[in-house]
Every structure is written in C-alpha cells, then in structure tokens.
N, C-alpha and C. Protein backbone atom coordinates (compact mmCIF):
# COMPACT_ATOMS: atom_id res chain seq x y z
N UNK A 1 32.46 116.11 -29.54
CA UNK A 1 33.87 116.23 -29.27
C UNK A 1 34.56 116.85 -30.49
N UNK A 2 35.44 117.50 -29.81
CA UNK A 2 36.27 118.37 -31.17
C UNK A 2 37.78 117.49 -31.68
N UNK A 3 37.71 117.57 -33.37
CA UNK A 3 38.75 117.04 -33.84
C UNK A 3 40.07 118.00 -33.87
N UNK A 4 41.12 117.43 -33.70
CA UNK A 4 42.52 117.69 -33.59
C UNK A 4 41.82 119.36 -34.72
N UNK A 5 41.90 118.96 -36.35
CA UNK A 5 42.02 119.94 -37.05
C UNK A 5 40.47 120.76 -36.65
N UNK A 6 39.34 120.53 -36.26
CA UNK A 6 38.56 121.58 -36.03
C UNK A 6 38.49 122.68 -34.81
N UNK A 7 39.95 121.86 -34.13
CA UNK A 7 40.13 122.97 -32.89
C UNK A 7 41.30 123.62 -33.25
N UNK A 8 42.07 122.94 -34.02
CA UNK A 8 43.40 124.15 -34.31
C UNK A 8 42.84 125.20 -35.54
N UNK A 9 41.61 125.13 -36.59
CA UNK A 9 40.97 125.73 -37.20
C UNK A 9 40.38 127.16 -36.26
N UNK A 10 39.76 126.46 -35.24
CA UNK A 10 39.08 127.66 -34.40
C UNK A 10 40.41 128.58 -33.51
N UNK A 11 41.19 128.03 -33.40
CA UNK A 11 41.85 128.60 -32.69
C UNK A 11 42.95 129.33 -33.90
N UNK A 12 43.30 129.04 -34.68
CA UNK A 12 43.55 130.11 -35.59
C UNK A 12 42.61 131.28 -36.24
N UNK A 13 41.80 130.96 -35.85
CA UNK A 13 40.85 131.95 -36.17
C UNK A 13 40.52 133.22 -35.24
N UNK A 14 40.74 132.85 -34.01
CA UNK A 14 40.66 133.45 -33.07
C UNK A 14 41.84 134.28 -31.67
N UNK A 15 43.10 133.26 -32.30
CA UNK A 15 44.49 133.62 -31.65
C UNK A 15 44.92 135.23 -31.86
N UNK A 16 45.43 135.92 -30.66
CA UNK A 16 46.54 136.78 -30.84
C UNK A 16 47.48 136.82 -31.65
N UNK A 17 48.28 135.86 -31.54
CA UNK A 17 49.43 135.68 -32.03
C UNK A 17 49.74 134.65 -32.50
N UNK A 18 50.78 134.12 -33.19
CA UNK A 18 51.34 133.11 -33.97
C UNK A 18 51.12 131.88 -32.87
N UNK A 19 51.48 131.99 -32.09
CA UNK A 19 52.10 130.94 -31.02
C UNK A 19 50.93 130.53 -29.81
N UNK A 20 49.60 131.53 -30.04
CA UNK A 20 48.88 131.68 -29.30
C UNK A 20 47.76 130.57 -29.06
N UNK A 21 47.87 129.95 -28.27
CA UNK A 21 46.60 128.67 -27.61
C UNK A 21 45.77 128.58 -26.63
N UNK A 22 46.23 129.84 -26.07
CA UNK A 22 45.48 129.83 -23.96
C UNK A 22 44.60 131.55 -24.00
N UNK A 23 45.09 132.26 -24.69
CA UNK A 23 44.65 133.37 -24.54
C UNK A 23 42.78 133.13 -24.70
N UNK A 24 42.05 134.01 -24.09
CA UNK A 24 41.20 134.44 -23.29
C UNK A 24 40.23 133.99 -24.82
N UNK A 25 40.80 134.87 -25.58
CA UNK A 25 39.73 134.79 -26.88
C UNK A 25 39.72 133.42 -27.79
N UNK A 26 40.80 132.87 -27.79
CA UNK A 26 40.67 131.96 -28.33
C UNK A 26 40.27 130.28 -27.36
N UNK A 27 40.49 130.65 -25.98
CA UNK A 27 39.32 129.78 -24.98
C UNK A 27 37.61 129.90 -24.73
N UNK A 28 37.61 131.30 -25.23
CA UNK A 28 36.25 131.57 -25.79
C UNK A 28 35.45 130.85 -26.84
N UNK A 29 36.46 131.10 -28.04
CA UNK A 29 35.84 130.15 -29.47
C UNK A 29 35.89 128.85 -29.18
N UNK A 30 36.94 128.44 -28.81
CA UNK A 30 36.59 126.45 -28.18
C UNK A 30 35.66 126.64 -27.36
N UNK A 31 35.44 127.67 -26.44
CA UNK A 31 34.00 126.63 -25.49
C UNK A 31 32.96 127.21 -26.44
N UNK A 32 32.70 127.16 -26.92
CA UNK A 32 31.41 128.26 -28.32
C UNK A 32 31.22 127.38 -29.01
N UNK A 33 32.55 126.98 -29.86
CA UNK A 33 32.42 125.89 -30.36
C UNK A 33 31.75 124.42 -30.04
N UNK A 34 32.29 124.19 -28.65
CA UNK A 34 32.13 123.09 -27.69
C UNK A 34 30.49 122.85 -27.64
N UNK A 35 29.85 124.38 -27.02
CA UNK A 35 28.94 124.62 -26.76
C UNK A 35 27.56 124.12 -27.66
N UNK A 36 28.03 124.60 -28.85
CA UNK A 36 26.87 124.30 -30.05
C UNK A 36 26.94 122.93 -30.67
N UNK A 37 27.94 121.81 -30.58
CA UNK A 37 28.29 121.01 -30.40
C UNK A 37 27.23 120.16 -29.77
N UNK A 38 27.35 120.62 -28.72
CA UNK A 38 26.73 119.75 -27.38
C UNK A 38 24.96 120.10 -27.46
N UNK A 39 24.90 121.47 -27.82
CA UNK A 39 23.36 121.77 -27.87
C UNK A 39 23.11 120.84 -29.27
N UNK A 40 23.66 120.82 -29.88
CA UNK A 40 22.86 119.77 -31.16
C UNK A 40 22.60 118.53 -30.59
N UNK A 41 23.61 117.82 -30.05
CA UNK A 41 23.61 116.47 -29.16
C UNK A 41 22.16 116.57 -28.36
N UNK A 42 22.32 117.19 -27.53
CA UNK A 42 21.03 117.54 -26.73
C UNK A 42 19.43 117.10 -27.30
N UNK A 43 20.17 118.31 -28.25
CA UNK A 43 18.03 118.49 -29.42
C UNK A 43 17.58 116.96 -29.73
N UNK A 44 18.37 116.36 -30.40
CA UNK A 44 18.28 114.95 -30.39
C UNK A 44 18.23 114.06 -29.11
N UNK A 45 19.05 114.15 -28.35
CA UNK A 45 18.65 113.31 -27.12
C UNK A 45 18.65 114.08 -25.88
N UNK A 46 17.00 114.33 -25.91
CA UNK A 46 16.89 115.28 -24.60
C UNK A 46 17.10 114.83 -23.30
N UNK A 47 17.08 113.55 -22.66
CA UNK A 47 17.01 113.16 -21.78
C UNK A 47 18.45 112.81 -21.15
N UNK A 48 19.51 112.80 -22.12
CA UNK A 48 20.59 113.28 -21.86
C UNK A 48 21.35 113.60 -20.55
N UNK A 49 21.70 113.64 -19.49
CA UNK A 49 21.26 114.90 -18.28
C UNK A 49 23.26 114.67 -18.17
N UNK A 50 23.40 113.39 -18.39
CA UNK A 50 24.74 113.76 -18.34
C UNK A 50 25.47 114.98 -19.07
N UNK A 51 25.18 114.48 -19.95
CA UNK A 51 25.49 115.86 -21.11
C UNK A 51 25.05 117.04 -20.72
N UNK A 52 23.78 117.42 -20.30
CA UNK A 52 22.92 118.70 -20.08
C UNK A 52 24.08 119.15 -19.56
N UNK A 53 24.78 118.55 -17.72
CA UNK A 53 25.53 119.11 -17.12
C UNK A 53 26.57 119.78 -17.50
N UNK A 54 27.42 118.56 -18.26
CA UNK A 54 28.25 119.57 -19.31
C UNK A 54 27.90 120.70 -19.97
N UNK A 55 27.11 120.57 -20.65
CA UNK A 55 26.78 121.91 -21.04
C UNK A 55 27.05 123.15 -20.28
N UNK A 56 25.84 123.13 -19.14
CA UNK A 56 25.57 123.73 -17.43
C UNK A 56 27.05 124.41 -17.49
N UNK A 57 27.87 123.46 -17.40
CA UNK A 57 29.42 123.73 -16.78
C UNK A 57 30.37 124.76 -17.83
N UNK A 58 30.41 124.42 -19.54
CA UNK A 58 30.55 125.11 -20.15
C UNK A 58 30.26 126.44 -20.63
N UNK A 59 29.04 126.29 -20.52
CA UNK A 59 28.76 127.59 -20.42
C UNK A 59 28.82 129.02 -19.52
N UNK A 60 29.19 128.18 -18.22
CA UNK A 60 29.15 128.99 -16.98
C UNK A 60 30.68 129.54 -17.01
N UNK A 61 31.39 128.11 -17.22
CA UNK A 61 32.95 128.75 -17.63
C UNK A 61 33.31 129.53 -19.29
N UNK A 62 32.51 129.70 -19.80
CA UNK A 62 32.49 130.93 -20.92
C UNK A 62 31.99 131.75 -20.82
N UNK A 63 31.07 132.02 -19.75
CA UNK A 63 30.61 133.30 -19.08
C UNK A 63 32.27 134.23 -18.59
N UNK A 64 32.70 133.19 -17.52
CA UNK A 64 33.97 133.36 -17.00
C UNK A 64 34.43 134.45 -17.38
N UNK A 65 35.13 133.72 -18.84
CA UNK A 65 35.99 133.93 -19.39
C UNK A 65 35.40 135.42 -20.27
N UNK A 66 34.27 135.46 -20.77
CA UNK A 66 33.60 136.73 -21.22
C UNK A 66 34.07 137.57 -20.02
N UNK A 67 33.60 137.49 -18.73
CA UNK A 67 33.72 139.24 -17.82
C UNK A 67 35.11 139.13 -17.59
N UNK A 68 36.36 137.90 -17.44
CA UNK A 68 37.68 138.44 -17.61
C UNK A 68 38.00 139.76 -18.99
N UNK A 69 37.53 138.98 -20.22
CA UNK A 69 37.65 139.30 -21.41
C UNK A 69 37.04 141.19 -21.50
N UNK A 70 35.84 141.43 -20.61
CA UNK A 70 35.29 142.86 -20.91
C UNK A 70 36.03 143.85 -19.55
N UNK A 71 36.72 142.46 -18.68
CA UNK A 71 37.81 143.80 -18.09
C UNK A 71 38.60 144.09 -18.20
N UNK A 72 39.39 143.23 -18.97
CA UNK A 72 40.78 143.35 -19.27
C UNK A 72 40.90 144.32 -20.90
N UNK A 73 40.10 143.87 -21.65
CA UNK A 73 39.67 144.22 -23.74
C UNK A 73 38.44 144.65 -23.88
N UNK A 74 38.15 145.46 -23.50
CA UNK A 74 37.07 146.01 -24.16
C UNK A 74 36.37 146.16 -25.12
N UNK A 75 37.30 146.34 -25.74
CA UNK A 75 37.17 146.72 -27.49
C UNK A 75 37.09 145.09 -27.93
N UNK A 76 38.17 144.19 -27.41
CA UNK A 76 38.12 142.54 -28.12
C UNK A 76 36.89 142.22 -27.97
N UNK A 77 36.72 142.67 -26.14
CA UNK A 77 35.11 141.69 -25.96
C UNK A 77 33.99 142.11 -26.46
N UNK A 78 33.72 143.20 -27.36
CA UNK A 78 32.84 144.01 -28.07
C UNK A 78 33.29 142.83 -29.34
N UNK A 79 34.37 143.00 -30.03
CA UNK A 79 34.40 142.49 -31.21
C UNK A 79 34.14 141.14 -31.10
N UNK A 80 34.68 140.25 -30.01
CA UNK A 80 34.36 138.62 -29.93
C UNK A 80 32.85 138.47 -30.11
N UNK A 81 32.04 139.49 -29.05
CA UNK A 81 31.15 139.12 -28.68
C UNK A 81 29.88 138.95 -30.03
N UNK A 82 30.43 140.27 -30.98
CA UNK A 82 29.54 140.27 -32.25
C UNK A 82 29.82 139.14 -33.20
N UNK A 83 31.12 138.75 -33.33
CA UNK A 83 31.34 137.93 -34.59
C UNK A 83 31.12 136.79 -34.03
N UNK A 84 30.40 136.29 -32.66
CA UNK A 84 30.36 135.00 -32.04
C UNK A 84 28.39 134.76 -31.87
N UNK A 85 28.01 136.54 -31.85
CA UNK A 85 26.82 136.27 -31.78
C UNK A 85 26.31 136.17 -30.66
N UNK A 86 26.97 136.17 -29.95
CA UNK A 86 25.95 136.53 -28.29
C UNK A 86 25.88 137.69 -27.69
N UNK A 87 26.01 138.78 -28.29
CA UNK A 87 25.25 139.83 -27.49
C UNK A 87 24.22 140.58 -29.08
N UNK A 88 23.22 140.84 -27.99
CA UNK A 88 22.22 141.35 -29.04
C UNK A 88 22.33 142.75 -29.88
C-alpha cells in the first residue's frame, strides 16, 4: 500500500501541471508504482492468490491506460514508456 507522501512524490513526478492528479500519466506511475509493490509482496508469499488477483487487475488497468496514453500522446507514451521501463 502506498503512503500519503510516496504517492504525492510519484505523482509530482509525473503530473502535467501544477494542479494535476487524474491525468493519464500520472495514473500510470501510481499503478507502476502499485504494481512493483505488490510483485515484491508476491515473491515472498507466493501462494497469495488474493493478491495475485490484484495484481491481474492492475495491471490490465495500466495496460488501459497505456493504449489511451499512445492514442491520444504519442510522443508522452514513448517518453513514459522509457523512463518507466516497459517497452524494450
């Protein structure tokens, strides 16, 4: 689970704008964040399955949000995608 300051950290890191909390890229870095989070949880307790699901679910909704992101920004979802590390 993410703390108050390690999600307003990511999300300044990743915001448009001053004021910015919902935009595309910075719902990206929270579920990324979220994501690696949860895969550490996992490695340690594999049997987990509640959790697995979550995962399952997160990730599918940061897929989402990636093909909104490469139709709408092109250029962002090129740049998110390198400084986040998932495309090869």
């Amino acid at each position: 689970m993410l703390t108050k300051r390690v999600k307003s950290q990511v999300i300044k890191k990743f915001q448009v704008h001053d004021a910015d909390t919902g935009s595309a890229k910075s719902q990206i870095g929270l579920l990324s964040r979220r994501i690696d989070e949860l895969a550490l949880h996992l490695k340690k307790h594999a049997k987990d399955l509640h959790s697995r699901r979550g995962l399952i679910g997160l990730v599918a909704d940061r897929r989402k949000h990636l093909k909104y992101l490469e139709k709408t920004d092109k250029k962002g979802y090129v740049a998110l995608t390198k400084e986040l590390g998932l495309k090869k």
